[in-house]
PDB file of N, CA and C in Angstrom:
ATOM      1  N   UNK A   1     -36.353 105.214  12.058  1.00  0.00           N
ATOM      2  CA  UNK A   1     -36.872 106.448  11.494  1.00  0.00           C
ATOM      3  C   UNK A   1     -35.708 107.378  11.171  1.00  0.00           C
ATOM      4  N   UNK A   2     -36.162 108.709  10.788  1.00  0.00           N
ATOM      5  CA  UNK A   2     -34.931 109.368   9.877  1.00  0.00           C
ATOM      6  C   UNK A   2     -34.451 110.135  11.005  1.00  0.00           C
ATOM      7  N   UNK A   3     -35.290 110.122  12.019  1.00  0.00           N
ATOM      8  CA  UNK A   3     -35.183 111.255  13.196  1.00  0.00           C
ATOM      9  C   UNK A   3     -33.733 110.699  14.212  1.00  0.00           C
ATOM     10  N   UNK A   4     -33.181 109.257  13.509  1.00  0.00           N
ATOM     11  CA  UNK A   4     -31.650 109.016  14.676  1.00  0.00           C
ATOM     12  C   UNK A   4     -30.713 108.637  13.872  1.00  0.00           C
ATOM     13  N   UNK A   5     -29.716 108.762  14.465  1.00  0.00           N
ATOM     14  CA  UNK A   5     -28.273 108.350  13.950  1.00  0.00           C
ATOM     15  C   UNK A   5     -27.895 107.180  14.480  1.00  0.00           C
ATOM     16  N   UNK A   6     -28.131 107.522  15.772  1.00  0.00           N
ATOM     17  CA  UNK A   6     -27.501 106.360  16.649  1.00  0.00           C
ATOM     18  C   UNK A   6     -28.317 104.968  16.308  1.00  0.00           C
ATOM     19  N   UNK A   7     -29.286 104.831  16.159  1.00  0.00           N
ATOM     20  CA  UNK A   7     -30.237 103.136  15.843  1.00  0.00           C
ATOM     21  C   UNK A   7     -29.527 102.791  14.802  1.00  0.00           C
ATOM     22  N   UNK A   8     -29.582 103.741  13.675  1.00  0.00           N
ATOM     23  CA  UNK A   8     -29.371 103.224  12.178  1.00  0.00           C
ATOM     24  C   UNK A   8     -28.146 102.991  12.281  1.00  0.00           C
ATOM     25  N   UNK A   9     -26.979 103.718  12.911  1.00  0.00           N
ATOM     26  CA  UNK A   9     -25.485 102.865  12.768  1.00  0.00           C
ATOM     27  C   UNK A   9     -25.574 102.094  13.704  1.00  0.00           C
ATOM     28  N   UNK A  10     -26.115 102.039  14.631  1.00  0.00           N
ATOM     29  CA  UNK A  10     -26.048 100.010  15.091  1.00  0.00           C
ATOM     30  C   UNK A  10     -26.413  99.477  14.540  1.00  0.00           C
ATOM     31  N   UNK A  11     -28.188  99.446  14.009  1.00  0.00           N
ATOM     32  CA  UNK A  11     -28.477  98.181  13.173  1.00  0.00           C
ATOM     33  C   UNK A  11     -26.972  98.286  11.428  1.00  0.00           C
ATOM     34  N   UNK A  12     -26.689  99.325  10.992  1.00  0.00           N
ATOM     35  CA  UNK A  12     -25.780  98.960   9.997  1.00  0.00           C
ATOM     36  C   UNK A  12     -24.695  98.013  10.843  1.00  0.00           C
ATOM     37  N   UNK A  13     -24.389  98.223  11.370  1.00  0.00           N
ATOM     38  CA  UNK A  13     -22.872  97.350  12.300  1.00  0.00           C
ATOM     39  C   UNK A  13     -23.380  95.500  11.933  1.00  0.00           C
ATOM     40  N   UNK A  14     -24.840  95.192  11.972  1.00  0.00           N
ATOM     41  CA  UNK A  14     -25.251  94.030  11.297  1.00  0.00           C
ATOM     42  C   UNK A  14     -24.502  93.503  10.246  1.00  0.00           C
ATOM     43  N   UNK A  15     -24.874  94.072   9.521  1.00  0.00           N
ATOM     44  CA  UNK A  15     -24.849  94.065   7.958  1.00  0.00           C
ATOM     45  C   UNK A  15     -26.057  93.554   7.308  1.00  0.00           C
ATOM     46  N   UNK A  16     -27.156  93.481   8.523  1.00  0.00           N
ATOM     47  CA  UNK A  16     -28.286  93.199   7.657  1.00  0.00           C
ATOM     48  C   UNK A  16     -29.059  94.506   7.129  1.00  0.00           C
ATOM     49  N   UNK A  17     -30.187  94.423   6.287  1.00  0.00           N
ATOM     50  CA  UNK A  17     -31.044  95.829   5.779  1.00  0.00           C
ATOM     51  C   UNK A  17     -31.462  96.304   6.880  1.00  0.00           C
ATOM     52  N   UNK A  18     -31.259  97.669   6.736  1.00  0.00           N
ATOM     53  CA  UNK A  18     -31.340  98.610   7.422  1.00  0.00           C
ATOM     54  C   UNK A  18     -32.669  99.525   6.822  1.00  0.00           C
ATOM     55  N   UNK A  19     -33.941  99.481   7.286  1.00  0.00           N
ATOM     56  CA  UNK A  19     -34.928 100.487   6.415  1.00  0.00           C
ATOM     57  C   UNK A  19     -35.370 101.591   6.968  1.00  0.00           C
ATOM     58  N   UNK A  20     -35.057 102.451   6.707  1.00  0.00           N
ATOM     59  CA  UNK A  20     -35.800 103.893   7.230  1.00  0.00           C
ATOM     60  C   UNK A  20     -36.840 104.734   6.462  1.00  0.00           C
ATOM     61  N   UNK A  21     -37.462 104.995   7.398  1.00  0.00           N
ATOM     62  CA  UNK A  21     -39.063 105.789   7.461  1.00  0.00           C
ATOM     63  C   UNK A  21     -38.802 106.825   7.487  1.00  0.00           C
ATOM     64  N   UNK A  22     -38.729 107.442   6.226  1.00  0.00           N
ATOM     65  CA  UNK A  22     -38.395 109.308   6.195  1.00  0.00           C
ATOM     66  C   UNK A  22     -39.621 109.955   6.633  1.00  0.00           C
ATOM     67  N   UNK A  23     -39.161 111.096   8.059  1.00  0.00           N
ATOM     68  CA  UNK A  23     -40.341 112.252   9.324  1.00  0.00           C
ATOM     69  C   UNK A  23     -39.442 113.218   8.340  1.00  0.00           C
ATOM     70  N   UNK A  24     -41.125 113.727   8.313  1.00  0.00           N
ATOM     71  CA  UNK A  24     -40.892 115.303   7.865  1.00  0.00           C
ATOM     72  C   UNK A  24     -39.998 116.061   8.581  1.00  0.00           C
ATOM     73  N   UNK A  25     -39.254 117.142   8.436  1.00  0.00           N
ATOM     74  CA  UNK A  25     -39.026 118.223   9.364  1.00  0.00           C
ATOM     75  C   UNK A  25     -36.920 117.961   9.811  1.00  0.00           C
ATOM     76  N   UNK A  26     -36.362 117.396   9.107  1.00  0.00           N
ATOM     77  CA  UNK A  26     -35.070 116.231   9.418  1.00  0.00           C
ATOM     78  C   UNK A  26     -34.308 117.855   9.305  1.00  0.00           C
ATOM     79  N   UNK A  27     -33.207 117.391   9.827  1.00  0.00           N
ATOM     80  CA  UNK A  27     -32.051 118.637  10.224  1.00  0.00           C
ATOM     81  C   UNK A  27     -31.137 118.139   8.844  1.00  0.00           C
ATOM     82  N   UNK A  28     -30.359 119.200   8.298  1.00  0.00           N
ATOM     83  CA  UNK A  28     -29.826 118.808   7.591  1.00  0.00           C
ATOM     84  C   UNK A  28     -28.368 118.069   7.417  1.00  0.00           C
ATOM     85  N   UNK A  29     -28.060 118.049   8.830  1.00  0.00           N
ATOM     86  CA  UNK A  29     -27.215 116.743   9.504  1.00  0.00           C
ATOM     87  C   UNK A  29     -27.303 115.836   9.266  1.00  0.00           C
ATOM     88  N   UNK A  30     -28.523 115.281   9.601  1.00  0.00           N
ATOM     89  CA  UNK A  30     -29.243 113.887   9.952  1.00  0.00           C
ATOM     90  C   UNK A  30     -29.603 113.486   8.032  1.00  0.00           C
ATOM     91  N   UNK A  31     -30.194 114.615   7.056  1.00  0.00           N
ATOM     92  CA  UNK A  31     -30.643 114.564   5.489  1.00  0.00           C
ATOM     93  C   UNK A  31     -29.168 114.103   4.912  1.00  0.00           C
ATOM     94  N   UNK A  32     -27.678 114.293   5.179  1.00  0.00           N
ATOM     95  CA  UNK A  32     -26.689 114.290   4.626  1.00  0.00           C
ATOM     96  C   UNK A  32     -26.231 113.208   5.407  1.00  0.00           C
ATOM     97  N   UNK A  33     -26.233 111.959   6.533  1.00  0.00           N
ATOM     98  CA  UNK A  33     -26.279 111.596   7.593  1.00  0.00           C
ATOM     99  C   UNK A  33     -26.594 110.375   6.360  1.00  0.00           C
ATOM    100  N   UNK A  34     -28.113 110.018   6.946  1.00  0.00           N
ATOM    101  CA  UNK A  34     -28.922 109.332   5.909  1.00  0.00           C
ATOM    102  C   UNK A  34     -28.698 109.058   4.213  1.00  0.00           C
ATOM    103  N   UNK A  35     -28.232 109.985   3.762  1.00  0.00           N
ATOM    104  CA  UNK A  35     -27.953 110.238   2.162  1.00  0.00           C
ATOM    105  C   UNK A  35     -26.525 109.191   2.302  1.00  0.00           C
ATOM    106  N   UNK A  36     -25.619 109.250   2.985  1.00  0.00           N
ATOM    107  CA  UNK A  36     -24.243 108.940   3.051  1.00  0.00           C
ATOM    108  C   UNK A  36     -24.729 107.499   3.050  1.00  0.00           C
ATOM    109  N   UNK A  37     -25.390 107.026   4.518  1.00  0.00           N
ATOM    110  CA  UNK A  37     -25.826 105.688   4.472  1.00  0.00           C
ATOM    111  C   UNK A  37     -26.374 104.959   3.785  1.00  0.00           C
ATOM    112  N   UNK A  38     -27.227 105.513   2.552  1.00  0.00           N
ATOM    113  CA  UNK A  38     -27.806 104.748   1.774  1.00  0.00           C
ATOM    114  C   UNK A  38     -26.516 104.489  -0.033  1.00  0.00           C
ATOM    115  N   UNK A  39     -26.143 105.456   0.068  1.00  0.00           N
ATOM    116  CA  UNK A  39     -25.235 105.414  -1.132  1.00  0.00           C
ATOM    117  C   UNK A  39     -23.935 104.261  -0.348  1.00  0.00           C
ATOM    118  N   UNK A  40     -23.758 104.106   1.109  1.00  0.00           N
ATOM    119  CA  UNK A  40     -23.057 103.086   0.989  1.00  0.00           C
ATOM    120  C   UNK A  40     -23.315 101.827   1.201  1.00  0.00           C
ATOM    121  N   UNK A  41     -24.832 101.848   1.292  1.00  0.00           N
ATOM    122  CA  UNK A  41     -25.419 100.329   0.591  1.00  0.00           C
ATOM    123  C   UNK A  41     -26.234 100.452   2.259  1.00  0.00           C
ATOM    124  N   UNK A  42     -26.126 101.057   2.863  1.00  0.00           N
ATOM    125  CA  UNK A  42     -26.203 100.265   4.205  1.00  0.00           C
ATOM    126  C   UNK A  42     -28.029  99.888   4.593  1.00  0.00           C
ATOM    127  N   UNK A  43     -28.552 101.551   4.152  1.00  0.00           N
ATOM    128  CA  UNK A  43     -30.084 101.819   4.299  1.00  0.00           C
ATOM    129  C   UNK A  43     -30.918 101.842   3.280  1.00  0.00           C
ATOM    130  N   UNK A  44     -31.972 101.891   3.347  1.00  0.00           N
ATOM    131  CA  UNK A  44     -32.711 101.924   2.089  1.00  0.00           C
ATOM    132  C   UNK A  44     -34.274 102.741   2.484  1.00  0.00           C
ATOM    133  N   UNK A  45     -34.735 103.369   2.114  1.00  0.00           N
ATOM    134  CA  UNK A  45     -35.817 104.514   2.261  1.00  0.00           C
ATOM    135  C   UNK A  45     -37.050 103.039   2.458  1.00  0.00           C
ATOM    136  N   UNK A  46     -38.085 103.021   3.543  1.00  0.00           N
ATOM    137  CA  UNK A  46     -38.706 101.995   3.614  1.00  0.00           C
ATOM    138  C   UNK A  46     -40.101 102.174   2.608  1.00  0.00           C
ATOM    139  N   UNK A  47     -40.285 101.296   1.884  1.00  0.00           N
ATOM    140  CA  UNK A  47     -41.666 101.761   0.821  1.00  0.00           C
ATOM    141  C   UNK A  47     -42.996 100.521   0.948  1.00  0.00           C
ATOM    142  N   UNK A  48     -43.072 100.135   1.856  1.00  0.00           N
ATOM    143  CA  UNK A  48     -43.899  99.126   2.107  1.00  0.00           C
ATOM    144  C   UNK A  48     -44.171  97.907   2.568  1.00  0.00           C
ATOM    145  N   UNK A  49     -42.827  97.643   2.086  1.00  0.00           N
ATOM    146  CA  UNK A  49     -42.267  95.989   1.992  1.00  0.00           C
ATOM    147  C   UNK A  49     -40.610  96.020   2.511  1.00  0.00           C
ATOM    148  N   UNK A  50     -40.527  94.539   2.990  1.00  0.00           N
ATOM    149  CA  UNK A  50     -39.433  94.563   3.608  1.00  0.00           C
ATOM    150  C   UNK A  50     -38.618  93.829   2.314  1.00  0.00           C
ATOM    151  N   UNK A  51     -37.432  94.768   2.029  1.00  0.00           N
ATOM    152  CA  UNK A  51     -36.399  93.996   1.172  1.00  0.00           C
ATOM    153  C   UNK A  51     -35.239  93.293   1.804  1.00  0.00           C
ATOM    154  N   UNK A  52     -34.427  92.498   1.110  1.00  0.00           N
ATOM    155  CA  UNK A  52     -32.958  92.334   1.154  1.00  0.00           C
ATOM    156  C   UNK A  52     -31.937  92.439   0.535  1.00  0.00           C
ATOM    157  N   UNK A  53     -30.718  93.123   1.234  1.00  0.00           N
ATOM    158  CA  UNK A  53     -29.763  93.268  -0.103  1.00  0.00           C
ATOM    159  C   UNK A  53     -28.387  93.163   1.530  1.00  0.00           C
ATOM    160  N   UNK A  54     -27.034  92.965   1.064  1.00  0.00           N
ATOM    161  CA  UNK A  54     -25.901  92.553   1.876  1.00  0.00           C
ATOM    162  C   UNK A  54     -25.176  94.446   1.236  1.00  0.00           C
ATOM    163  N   UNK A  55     -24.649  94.331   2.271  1.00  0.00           N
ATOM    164  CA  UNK A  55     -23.274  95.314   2.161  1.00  0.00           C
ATOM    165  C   UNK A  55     -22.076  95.068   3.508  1.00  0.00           C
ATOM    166  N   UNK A  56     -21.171  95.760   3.359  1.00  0.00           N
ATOM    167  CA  UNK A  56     -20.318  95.370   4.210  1.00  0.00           C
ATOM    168  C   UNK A  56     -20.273  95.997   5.653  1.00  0.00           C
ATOM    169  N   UNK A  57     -20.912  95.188   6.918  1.00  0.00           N
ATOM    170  CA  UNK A  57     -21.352  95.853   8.071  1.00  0.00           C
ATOM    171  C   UNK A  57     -20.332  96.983   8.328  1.00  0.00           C
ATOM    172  N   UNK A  58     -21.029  97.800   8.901  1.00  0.00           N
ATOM    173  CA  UNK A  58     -20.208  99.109   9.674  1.00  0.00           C
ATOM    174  C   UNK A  58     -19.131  98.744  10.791  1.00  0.00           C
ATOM    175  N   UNK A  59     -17.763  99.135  10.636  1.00  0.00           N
ATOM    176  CA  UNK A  59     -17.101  98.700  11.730  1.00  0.00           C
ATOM    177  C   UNK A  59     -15.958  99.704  12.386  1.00  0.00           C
ATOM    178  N   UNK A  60     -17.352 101.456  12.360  1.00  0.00           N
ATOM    179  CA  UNK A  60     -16.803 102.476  12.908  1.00  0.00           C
ATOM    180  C   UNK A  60     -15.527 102.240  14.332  1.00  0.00           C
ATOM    181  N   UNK A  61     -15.900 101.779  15.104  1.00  0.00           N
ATOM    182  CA  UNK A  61     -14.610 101.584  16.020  1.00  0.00           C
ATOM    183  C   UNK A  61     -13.451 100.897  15.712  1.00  0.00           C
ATOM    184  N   UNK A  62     -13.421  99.922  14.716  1.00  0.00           N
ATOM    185  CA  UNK A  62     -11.904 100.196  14.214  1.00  0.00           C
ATOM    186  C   UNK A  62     -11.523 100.502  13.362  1.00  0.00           C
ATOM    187  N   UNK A  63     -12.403 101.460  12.474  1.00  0.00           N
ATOM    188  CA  UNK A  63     -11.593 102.282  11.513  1.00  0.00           C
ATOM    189  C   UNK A  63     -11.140 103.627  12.386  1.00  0.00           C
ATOM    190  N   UNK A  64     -11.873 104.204  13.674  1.00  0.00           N
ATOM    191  CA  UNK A  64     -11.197 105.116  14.584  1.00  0.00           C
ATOM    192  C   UNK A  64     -10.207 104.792  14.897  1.00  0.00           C
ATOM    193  N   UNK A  65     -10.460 103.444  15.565  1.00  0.00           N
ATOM    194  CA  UNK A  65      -8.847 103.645  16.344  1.00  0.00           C
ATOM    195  C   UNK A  65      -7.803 103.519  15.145  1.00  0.00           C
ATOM    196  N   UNK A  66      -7.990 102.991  14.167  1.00  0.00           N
ATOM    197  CA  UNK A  66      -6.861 103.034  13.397  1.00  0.00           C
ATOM    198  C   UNK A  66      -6.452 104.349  12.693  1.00  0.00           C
ATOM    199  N   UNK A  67      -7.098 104.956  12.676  1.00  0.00           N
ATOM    200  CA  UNK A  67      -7.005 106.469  12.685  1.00  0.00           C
ATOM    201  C   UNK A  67      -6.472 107.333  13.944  1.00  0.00           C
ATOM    202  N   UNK A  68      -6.687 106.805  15.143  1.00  0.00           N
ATOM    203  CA  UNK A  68      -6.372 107.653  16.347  1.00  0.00           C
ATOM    204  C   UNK A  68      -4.746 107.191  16.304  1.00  0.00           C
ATOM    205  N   UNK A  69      -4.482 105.439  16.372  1.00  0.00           N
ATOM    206  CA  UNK A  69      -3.037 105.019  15.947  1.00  0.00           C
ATOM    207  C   UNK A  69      -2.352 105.073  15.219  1.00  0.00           C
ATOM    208  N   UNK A  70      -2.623 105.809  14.019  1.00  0.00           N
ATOM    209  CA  UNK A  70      -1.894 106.495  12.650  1.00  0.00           C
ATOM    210  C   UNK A  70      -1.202 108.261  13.588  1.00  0.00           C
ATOM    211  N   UNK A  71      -2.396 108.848  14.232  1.00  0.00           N
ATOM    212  CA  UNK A  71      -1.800 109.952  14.600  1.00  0.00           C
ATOM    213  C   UNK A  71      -1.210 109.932  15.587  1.00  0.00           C
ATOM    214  N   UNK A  72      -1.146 108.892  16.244  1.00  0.00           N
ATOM    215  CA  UNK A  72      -0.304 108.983  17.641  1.00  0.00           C
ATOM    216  C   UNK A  72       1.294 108.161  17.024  1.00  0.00           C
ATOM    217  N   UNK A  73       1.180 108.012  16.131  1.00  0.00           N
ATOM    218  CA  UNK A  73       2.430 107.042  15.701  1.00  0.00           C
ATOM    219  C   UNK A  73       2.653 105.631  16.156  1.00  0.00           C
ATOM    220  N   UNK A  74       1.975 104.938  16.742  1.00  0.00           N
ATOM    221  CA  UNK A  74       1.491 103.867  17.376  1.00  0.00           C
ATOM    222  C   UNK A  74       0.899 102.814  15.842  1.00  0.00           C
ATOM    223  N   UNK A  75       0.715 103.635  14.681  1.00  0.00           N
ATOM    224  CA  UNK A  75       0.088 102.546  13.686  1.00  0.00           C
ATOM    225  C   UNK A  75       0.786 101.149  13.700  1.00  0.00           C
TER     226      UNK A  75
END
């Protein structure tokens, strides 16, 4: 549902479809959150039916650390 962050970037870490059920009432965190995820292929607004489509799984923990090891000089 549209109401978490945390489900939808695990199931993206898959790389399988990811579908979310837009709840009324969304913070505009979570509206810009969601918007990001779907323009990068990951989610798709759910309309009835289950689709399929590939994108490239989420692999937030090492694009951090490679970011935390760029600033520590450690890259």
């Amino acid at each position: 549902t549209s109401d978490s962050v945390n489900m939808v970037t695990e199931a993206a870490a898959t790389g399988k479809p990811v579908h979310i059920l837009p709840l009324p009432g969304s913070s505009t965190k979570f509206r810009r959150y969601h918007r990001d995820m779907e323009e990068y292929g990951a989610t798709r607004p759910f309309a009835g039916q289950l689709d399929t489509w590939s994108y490239r799984p989420l692999n937030e923990m090492t694009r951090i650390a490679s970011i935390i090891r760029k600033h520590l000089g450690i890259a």
